[in-house]
N, C-alpha and C. Protein backbone atom coordinates (compact mmCIF):
# COMPACT_ATOMS: atom_id res chain seq x y z
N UNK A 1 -26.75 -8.14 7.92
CA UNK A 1 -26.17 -8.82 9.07
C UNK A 1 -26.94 -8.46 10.34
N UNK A 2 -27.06 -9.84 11.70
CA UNK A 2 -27.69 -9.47 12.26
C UNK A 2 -26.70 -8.41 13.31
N UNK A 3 -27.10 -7.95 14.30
CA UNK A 3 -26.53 -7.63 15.54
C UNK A 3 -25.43 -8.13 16.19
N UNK A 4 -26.08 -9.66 16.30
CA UNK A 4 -24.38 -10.30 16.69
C UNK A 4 -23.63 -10.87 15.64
N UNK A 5 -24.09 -10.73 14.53
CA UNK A 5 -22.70 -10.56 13.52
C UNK A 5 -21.72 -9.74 13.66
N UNK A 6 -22.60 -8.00 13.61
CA UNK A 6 -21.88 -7.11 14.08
C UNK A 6 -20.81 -6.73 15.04
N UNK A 7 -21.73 -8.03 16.36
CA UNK A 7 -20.60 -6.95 17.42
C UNK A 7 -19.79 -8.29 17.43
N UNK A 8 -19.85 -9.58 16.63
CA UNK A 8 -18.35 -10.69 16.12
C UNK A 8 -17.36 -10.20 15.95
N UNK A 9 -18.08 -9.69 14.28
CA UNK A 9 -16.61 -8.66 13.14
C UNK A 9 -16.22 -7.85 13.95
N UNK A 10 -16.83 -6.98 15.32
CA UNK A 10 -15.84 -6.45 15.19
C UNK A 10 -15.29 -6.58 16.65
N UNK A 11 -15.64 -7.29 17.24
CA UNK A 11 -14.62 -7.79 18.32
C UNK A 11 -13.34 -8.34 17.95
N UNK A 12 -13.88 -9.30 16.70
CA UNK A 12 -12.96 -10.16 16.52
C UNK A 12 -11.76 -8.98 15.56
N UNK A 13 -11.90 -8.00 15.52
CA UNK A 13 -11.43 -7.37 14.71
C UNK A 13 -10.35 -6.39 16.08
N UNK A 14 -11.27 -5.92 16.44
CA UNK A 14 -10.58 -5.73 17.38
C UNK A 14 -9.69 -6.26 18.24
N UNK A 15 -9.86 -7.57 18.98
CA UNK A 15 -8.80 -8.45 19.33
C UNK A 15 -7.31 -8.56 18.83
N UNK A 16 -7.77 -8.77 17.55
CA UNK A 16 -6.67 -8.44 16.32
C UNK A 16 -5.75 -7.51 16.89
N UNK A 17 -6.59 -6.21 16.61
CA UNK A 17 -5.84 -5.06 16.75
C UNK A 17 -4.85 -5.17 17.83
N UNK A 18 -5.59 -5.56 18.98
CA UNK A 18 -4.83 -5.47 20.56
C UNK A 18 -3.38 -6.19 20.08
N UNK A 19 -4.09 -7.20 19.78
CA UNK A 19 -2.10 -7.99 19.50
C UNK A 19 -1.68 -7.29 18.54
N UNK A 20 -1.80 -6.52 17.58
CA UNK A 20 -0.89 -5.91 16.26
C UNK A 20 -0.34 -4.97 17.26
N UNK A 21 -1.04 -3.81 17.91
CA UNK A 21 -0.46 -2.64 18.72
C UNK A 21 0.75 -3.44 20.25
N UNK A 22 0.46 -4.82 20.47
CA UNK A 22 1.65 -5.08 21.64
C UNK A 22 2.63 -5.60 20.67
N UNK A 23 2.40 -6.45 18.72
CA UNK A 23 3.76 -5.96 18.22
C UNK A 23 4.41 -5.16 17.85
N UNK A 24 3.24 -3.89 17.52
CA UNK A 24 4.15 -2.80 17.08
C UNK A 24 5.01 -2.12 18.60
N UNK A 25 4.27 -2.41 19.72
CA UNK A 25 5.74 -2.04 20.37
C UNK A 25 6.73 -2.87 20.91
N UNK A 26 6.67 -3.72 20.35
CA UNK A 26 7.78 -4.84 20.30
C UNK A 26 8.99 -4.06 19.06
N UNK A 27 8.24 -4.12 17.86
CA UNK A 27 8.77 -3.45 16.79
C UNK A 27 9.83 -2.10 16.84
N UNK A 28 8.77 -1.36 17.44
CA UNK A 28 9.04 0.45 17.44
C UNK A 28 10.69 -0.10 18.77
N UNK A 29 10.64 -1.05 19.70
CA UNK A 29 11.80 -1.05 20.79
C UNK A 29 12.92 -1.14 19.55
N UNK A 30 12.65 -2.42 18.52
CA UNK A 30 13.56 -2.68 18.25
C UNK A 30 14.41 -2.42 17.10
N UNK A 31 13.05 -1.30 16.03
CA UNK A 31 13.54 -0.87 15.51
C UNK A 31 14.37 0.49 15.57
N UNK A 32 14.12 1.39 17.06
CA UNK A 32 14.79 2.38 17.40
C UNK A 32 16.13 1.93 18.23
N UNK A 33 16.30 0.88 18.11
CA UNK A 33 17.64 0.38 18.76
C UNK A 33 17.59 0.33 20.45
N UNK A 34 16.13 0.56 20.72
CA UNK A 34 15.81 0.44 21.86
C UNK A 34 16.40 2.02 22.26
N UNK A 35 16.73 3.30 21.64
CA UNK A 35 17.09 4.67 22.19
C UNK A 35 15.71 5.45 22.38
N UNK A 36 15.83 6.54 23.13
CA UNK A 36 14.76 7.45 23.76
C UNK A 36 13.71 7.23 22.83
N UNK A 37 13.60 7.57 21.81
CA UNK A 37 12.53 7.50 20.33
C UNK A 37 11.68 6.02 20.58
N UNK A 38 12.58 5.16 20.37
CA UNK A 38 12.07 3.90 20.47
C UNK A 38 11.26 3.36 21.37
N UNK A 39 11.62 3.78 23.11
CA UNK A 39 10.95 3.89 23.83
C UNK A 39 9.77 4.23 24.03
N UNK A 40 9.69 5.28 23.39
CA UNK A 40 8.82 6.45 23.51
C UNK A 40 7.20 5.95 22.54
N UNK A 41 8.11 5.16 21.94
CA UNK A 41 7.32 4.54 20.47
C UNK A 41 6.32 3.03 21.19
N UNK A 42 7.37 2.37 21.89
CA UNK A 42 7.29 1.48 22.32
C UNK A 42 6.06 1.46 23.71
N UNK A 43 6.39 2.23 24.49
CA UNK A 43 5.37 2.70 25.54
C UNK A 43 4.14 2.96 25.12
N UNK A 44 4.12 3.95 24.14
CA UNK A 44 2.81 4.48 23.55
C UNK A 44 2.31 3.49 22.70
N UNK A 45 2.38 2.08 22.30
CA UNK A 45 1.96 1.14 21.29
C UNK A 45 1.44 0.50 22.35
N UNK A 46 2.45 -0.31 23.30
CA UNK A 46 2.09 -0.91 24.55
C UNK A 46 0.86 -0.54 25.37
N UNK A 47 0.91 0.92 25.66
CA UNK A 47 -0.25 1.28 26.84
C UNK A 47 -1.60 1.41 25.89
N UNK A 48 -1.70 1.69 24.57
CA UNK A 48 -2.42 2.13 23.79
C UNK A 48 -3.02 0.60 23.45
N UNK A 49 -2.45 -0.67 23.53
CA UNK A 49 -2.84 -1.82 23.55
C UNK A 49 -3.69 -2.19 25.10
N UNK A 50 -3.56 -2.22 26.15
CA UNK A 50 -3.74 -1.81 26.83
C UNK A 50 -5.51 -1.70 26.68
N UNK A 51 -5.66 -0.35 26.70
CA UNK A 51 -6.06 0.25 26.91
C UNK A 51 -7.47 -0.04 26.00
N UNK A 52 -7.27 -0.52 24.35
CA UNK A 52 -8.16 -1.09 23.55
C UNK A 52 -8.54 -2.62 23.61
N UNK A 53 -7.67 -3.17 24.62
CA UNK A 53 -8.03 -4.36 25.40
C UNK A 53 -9.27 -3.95 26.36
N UNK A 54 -9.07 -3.12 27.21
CA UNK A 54 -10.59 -3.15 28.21
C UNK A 54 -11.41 -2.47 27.52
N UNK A 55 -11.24 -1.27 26.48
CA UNK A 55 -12.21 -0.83 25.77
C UNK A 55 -13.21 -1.98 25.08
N UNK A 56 -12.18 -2.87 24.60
CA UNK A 56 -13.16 -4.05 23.62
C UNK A 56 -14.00 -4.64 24.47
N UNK A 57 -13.65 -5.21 25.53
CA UNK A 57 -14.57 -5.49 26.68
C UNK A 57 -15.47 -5.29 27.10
N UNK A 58 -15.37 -3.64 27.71
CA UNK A 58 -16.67 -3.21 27.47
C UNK A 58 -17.46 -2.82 26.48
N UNK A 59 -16.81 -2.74 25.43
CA UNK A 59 -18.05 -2.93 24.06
C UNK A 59 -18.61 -4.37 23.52
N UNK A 60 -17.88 -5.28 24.24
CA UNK A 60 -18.68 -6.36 24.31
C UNK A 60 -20.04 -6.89 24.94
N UNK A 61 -20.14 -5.79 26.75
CA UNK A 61 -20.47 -6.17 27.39
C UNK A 61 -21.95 -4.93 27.33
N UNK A 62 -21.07 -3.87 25.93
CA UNK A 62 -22.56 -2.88 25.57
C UNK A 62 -23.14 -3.18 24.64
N UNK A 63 -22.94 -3.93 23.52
CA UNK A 63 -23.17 -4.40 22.54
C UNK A 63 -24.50 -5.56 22.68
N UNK A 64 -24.23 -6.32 23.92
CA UNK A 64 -25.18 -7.66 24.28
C UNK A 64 -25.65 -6.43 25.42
N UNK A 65 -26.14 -5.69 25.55
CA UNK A 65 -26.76 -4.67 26.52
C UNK A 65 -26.77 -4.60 27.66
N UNK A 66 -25.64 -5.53 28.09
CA UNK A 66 -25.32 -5.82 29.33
C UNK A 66 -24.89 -4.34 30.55
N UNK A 67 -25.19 -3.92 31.31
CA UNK A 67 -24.91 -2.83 31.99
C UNK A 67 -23.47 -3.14 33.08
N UNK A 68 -22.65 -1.91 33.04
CA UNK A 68 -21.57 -2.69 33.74
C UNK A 68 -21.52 -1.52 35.22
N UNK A 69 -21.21 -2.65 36.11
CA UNK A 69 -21.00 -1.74 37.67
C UNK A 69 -20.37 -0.76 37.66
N UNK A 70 -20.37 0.40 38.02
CA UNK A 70 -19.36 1.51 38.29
C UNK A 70 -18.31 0.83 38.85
N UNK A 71 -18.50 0.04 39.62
CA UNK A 71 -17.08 -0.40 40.58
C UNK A 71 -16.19 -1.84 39.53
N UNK A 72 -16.66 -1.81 38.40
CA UNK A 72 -16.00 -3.23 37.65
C UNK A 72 -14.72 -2.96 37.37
N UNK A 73 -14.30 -3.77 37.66
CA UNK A 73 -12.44 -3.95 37.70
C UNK A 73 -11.91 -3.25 36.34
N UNK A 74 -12.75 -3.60 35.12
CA UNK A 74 -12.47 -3.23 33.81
C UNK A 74 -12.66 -2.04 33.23
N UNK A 75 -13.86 -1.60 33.93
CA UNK A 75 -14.05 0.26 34.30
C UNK A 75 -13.17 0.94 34.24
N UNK A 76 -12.91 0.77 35.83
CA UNK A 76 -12.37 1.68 36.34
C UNK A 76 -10.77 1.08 35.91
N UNK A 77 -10.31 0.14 35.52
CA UNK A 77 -8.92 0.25 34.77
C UNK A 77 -9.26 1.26 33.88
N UNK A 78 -10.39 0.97 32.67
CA UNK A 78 -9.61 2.02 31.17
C UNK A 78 -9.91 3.67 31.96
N UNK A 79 -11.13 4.18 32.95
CA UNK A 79 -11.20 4.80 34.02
C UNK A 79 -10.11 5.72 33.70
N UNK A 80 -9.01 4.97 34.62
CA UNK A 80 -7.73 4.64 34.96
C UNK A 80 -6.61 5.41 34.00
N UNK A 81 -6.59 4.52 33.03
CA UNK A 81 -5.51 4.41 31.93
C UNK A 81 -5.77 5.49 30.58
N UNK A 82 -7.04 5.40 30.44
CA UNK A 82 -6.80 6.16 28.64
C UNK A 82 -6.72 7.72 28.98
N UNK A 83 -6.83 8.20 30.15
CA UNK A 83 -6.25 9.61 30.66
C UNK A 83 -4.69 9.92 30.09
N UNK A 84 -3.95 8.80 31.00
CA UNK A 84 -2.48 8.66 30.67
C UNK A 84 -2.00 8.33 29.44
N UNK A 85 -2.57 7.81 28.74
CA UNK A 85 -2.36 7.42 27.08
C UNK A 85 -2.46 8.76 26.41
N UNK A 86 -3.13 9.22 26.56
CA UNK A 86 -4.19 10.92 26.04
C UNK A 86 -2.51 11.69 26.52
N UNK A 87 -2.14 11.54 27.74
CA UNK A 87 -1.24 12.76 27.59
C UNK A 87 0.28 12.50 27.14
N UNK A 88 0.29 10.91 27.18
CA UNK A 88 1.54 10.53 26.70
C UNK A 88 1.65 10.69 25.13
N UNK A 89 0.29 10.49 24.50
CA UNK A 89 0.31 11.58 22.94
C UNK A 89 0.39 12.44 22.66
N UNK A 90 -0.20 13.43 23.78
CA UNK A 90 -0.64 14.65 23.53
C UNK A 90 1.55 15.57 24.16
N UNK A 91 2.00 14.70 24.64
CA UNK A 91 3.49 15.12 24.96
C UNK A 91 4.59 14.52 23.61
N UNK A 92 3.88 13.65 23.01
CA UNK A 92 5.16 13.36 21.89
C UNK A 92 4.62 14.57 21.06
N UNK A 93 3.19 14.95 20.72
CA UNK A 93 2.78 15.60 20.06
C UNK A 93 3.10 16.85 19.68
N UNK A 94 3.13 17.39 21.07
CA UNK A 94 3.90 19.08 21.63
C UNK A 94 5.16 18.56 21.35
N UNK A 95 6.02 17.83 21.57
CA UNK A 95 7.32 17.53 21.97
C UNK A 95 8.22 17.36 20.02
N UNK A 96 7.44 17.00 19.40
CA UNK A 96 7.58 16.97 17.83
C UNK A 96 7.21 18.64 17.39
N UNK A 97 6.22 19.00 17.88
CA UNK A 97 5.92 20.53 16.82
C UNK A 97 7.05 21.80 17.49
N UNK A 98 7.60 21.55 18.98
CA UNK A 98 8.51 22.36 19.21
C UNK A 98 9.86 22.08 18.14
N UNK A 99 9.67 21.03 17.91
CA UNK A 99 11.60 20.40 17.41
C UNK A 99 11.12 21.13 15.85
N UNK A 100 10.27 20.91 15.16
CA UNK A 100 9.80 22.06 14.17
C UNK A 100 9.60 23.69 14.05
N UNK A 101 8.61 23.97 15.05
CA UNK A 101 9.24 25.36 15.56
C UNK A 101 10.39 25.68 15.78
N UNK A 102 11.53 25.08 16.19
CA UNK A 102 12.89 25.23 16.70
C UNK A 102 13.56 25.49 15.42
N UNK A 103 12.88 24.73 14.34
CA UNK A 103 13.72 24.72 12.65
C UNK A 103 14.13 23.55 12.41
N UNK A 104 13.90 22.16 13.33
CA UNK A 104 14.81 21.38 12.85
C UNK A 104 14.27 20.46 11.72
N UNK A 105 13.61 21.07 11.13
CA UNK A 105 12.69 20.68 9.33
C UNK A 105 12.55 22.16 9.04
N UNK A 106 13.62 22.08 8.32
CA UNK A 106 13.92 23.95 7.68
C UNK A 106 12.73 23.52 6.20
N UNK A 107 13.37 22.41 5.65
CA UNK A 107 12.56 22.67 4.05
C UNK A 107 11.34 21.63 4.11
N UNK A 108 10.85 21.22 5.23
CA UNK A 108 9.75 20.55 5.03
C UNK A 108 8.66 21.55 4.50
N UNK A 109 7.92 21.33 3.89
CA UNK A 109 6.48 21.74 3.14
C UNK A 109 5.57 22.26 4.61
N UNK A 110 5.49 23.67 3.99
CA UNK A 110 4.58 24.21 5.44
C UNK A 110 3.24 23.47 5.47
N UNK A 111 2.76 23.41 4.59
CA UNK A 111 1.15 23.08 4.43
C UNK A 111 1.40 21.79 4.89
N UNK A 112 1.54 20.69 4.40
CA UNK A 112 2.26 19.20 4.77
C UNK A 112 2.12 19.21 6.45
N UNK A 113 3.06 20.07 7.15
CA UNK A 113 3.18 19.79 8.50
C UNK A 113 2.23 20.39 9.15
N UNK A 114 1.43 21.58 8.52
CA UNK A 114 0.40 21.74 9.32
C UNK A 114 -0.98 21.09 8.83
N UNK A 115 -0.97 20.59 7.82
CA UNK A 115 -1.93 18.71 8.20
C UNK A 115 -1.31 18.21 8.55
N UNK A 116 -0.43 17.47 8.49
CA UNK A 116 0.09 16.31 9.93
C UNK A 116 -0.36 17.07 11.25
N UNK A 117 0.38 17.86 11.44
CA UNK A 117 -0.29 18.09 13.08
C UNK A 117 -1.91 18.26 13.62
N UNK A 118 -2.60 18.80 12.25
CA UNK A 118 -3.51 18.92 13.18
C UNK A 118 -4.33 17.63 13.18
N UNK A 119 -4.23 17.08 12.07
CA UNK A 119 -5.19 15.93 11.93
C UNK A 119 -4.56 14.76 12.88
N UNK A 120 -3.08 14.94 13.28
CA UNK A 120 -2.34 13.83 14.42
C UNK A 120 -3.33 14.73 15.75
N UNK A 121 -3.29 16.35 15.79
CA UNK A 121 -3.79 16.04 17.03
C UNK A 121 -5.60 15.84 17.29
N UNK A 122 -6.30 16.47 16.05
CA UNK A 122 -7.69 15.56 16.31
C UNK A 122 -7.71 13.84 16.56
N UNK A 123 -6.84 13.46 15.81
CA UNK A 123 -6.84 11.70 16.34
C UNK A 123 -6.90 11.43 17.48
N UNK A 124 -5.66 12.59 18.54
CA UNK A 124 -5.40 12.12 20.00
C UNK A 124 -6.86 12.56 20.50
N UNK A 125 -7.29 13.50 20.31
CA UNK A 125 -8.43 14.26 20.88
C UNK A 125 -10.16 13.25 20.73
N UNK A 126 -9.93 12.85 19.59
CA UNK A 126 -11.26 12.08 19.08
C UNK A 126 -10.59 10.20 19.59
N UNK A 127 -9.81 10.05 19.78
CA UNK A 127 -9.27 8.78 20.41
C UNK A 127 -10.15 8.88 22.13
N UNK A 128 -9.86 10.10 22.42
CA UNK A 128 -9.78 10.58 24.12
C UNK A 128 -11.30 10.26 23.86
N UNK A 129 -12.10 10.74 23.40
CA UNK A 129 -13.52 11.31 23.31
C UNK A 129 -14.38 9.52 23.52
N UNK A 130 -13.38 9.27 22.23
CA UNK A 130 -14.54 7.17 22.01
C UNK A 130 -13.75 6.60 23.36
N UNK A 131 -12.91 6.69 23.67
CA UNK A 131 -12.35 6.11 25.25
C UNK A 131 -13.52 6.63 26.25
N UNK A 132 -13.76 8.14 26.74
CA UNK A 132 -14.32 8.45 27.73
C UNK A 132 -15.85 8.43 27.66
N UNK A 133 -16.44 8.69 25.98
CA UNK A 133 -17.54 8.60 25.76
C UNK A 133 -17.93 6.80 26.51
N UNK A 134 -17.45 5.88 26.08
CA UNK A 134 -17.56 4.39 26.64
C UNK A 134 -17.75 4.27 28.01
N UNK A 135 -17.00 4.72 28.90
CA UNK A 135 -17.16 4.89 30.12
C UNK A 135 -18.26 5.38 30.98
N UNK A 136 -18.61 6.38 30.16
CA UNK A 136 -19.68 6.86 31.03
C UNK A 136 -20.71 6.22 30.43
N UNK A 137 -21.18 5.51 28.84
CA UNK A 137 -21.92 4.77 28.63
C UNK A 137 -22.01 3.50 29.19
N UNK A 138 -21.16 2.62 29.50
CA UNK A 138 -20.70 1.42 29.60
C UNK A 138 -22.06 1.06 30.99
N UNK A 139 -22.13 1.93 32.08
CA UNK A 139 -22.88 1.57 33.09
C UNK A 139 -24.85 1.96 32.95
N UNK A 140 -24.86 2.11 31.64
CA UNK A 140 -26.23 2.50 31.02
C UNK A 140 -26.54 2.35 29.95
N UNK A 141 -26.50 1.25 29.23
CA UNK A 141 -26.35 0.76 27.65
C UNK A 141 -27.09 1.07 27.06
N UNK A 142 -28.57 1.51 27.74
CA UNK A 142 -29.60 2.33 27.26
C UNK A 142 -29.80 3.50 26.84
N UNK A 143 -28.94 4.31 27.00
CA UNK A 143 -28.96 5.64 27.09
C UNK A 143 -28.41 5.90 25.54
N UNK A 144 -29.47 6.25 24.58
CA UNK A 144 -29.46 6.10 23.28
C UNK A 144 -28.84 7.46 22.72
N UNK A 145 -28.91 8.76 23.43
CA UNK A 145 -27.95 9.76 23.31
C UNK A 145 -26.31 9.22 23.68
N UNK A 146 -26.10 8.29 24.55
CA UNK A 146 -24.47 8.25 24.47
C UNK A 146 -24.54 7.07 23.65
N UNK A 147 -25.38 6.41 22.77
CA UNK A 147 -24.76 5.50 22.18
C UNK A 147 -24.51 6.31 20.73
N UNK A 148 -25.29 7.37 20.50
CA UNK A 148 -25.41 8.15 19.50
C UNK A 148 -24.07 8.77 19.37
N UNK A 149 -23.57 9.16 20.39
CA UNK A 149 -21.91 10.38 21.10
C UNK A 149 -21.00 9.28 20.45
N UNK A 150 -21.56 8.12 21.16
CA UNK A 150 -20.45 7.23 20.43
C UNK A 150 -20.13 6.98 18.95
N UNK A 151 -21.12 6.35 18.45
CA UNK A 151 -21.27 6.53 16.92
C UNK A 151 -20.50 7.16 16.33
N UNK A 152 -20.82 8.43 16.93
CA UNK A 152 -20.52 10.02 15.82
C UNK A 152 -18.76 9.42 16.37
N UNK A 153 -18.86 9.72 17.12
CA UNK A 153 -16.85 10.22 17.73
C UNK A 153 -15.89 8.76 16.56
N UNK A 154 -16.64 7.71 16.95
CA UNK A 154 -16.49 6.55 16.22
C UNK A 154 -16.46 6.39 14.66
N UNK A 155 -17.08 7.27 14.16
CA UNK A 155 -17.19 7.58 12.76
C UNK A 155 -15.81 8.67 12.41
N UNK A 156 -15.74 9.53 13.21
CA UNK A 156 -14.93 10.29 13.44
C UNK A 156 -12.87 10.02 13.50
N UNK A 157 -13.18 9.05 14.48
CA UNK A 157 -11.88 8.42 14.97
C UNK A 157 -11.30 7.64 13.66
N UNK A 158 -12.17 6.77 12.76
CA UNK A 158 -12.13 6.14 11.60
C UNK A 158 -11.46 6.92 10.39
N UNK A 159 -12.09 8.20 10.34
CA UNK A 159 -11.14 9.19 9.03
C UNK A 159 -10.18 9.68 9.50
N UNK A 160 -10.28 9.89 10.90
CA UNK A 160 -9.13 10.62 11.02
C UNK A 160 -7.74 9.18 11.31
N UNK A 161 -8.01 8.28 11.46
CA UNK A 161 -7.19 7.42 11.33
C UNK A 161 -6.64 7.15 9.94
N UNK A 162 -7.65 6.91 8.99
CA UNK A 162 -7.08 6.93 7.47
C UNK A 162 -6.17 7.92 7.53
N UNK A 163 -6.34 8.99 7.92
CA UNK A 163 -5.34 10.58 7.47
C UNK A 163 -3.98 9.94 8.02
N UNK A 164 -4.14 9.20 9.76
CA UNK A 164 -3.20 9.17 9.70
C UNK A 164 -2.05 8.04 9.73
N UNK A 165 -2.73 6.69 8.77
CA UNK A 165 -1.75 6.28 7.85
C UNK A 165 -1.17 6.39 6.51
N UNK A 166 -2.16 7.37 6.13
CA UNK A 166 -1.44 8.06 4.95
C UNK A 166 0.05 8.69 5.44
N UNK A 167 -0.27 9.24 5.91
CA UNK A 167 1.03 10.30 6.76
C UNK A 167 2.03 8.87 7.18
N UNK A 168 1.69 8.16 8.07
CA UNK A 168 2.86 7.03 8.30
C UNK A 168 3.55 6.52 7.17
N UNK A 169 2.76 6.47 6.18
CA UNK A 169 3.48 5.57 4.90
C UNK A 169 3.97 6.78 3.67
N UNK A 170 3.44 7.66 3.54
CA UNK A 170 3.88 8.94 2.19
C UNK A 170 4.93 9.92 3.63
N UNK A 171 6.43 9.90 3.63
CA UNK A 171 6.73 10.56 4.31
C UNK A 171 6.85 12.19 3.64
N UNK A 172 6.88 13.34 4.31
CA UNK A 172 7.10 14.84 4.49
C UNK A 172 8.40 14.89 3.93
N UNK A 173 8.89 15.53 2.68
CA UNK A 173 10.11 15.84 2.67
C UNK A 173 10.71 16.75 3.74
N UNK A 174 11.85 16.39 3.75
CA UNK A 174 12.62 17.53 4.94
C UNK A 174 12.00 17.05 6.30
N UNK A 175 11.16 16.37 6.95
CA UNK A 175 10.52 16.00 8.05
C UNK A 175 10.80 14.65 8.51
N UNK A 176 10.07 14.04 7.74
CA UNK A 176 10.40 12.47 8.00
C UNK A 176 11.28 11.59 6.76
N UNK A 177 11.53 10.20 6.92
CA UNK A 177 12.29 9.69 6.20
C UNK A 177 11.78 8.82 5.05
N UNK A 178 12.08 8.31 4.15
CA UNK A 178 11.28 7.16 3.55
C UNK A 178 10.66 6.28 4.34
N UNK A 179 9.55 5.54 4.71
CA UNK A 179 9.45 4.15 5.79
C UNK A 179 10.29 2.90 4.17
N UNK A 180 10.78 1.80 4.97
CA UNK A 180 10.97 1.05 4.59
C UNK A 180 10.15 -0.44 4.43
N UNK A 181 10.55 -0.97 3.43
CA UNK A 181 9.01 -2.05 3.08
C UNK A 181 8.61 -2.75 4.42
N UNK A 182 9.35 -2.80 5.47
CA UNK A 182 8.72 -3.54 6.59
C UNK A 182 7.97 -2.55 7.37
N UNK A 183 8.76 -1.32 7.26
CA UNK A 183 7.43 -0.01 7.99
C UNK A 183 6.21 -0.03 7.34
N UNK A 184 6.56 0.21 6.02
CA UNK A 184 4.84 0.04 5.56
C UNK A 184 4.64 -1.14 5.74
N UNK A 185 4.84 -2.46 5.20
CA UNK A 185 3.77 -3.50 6.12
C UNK A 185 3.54 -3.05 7.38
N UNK A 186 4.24 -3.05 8.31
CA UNK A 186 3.94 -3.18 9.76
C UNK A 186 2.84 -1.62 9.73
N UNK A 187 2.92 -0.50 9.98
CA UNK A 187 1.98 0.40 9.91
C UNK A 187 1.02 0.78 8.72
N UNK A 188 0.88 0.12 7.58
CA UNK A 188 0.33 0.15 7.06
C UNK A 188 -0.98 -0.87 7.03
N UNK A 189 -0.34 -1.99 7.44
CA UNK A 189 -1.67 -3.10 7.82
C UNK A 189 -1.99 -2.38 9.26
N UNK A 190 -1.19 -1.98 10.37
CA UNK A 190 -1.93 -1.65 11.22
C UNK A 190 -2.81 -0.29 11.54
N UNK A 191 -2.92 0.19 10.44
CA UNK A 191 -3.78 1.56 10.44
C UNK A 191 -4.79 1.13 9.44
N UNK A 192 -4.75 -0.06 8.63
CA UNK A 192 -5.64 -0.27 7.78
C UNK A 192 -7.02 -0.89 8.88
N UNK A 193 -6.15 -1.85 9.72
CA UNK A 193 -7.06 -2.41 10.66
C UNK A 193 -7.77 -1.47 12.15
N UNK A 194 -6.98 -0.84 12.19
CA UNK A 194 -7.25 0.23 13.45
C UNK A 194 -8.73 0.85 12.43
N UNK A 195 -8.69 1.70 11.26
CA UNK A 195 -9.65 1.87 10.60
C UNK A 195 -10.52 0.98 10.31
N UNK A 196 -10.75 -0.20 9.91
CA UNK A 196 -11.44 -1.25 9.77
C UNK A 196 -12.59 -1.95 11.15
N UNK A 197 -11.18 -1.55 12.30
CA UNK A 197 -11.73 -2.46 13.66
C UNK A 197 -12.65 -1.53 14.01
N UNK A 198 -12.37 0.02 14.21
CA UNK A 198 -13.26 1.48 14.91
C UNK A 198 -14.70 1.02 13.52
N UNK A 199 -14.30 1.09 12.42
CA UNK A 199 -16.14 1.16 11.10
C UNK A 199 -16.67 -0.17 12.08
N UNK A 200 -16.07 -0.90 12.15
CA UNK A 200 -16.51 -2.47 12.54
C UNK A 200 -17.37 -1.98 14.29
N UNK A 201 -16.66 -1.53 14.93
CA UNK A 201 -17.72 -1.03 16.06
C UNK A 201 -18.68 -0.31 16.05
N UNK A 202 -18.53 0.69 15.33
CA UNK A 202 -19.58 1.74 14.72
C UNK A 202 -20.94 0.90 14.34
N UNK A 203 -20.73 -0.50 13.37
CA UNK A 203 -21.91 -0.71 12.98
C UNK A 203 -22.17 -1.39 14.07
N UNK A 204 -21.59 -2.30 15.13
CA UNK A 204 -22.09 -2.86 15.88
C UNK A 204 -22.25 -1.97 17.08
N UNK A 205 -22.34 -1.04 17.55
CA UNK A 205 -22.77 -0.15 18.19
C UNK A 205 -24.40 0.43 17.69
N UNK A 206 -24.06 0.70 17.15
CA UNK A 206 -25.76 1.32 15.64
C UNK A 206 -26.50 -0.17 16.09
N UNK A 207 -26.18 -0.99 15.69
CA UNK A 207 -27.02 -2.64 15.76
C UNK A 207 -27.44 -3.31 17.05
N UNK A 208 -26.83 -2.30 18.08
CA UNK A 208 -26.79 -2.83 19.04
C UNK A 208 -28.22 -2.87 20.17
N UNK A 209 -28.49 -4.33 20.82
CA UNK A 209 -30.05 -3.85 21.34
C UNK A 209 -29.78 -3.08 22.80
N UNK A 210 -31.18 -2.96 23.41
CA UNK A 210 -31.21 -2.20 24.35
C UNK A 210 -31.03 -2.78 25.69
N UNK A 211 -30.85 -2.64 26.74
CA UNK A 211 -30.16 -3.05 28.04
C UNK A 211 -31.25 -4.39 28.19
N UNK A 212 -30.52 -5.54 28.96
CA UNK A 212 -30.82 -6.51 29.63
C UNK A 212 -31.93 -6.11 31.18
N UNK A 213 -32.60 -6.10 30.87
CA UNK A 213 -33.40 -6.19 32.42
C UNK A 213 -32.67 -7.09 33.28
């Protein structure tokens, strides 16, 4: 495939994604009855849509080697935003391993929860990394060390996403609950594609030519 095959599949893949993540927080409102949880679920799907909306953008606009202004509206939004996404994970994150520390999963499987956590919190961490790594690439498309940063983090973000729809769909005894056949569809196609859309940038990142004079 050529180059702009590459950065098609996976725009177009990405696009995708953006609308699956504004239904899953359509979903997460309404399947938590719209209570604190749900919210919480709902916000973080929403801003996290968001947020892989201007990302795709500018990997559109690095992909065709286009260089983008420091001052571009689309910048300085994800700039902006994937800071606040980063800590609104990084607070359900803490905010779940205290309610465990506390005991309230007496017989969950120790080993079990300490992969879930850590591999939930490399996700938030390697999520943060392909967000900020973009940014500072985005205004130098040339710069073949950050397209490299990218790659790697991008390769990165991809397994650790598999890990963590495994975890969404095989629940933790004593921790979490069965998901039900519409949870696994709904998070199960959407972690299949979140994995699919990140390999899909990766190669079109790798394929990608060098800046526009």
């Amino acid at each position: 495939m050529t180059s702009a095959h590459w950065r098609l599949a996976a725009l177009l893949a990405l696009w995708v994604q953006v609308a699956s993540l504004f239904g899953m927080a359509a979903y997460g409102l309404w399947r938590g009855h719209f209570s604190v949880d749900g919210w919480f679920t709902g916000i973080e799907a929403f801003l996290g849509g968001l947020v892989l909306a201007w990302w795709t953008v500018l990997l559109g606009r690095l992909t065709e080697g286009r260089a983008v202004p420091p001052t571009d509206g689309t910048l300085v939004s994800l700039r902006f935003a994937f800071p606040w996404l980063t800590s609104l994970r990084l607070m359900l994150w803490s905010l779940t391993l205290l309610g465990v520390l506390a005991g309230l999963a007496p017989e969950a499987n120790t080993v079990a929860l300490t992969a879930l956590f850590t591999i939930w919190l490399a996700a938030i961490l390697a999520s943060n990394a392909v967000y900020g790594t973009l940014t500072r690439l985005a205004p130098n498309p040339a710069d073949l060390t950050g397209r490299r940063r990218l790659a790697e983090w991008l390769n990165v973000a991809a397994a650790l996403s598999l890990g963590m729809t495994v975890f969404n769909l095989v629940p933790i005894a004593g921790f979490s609950t069965a998901p039900t056949l519409t949870d696994q569809l709904v998070y199960g196609l959407g972690g299949g594609l979140d994995v699919l859309a990140t390999l899909l940038a990766l190669a079109a990142v790798q394929a990608a030519p060098g800046a526009k004079g």
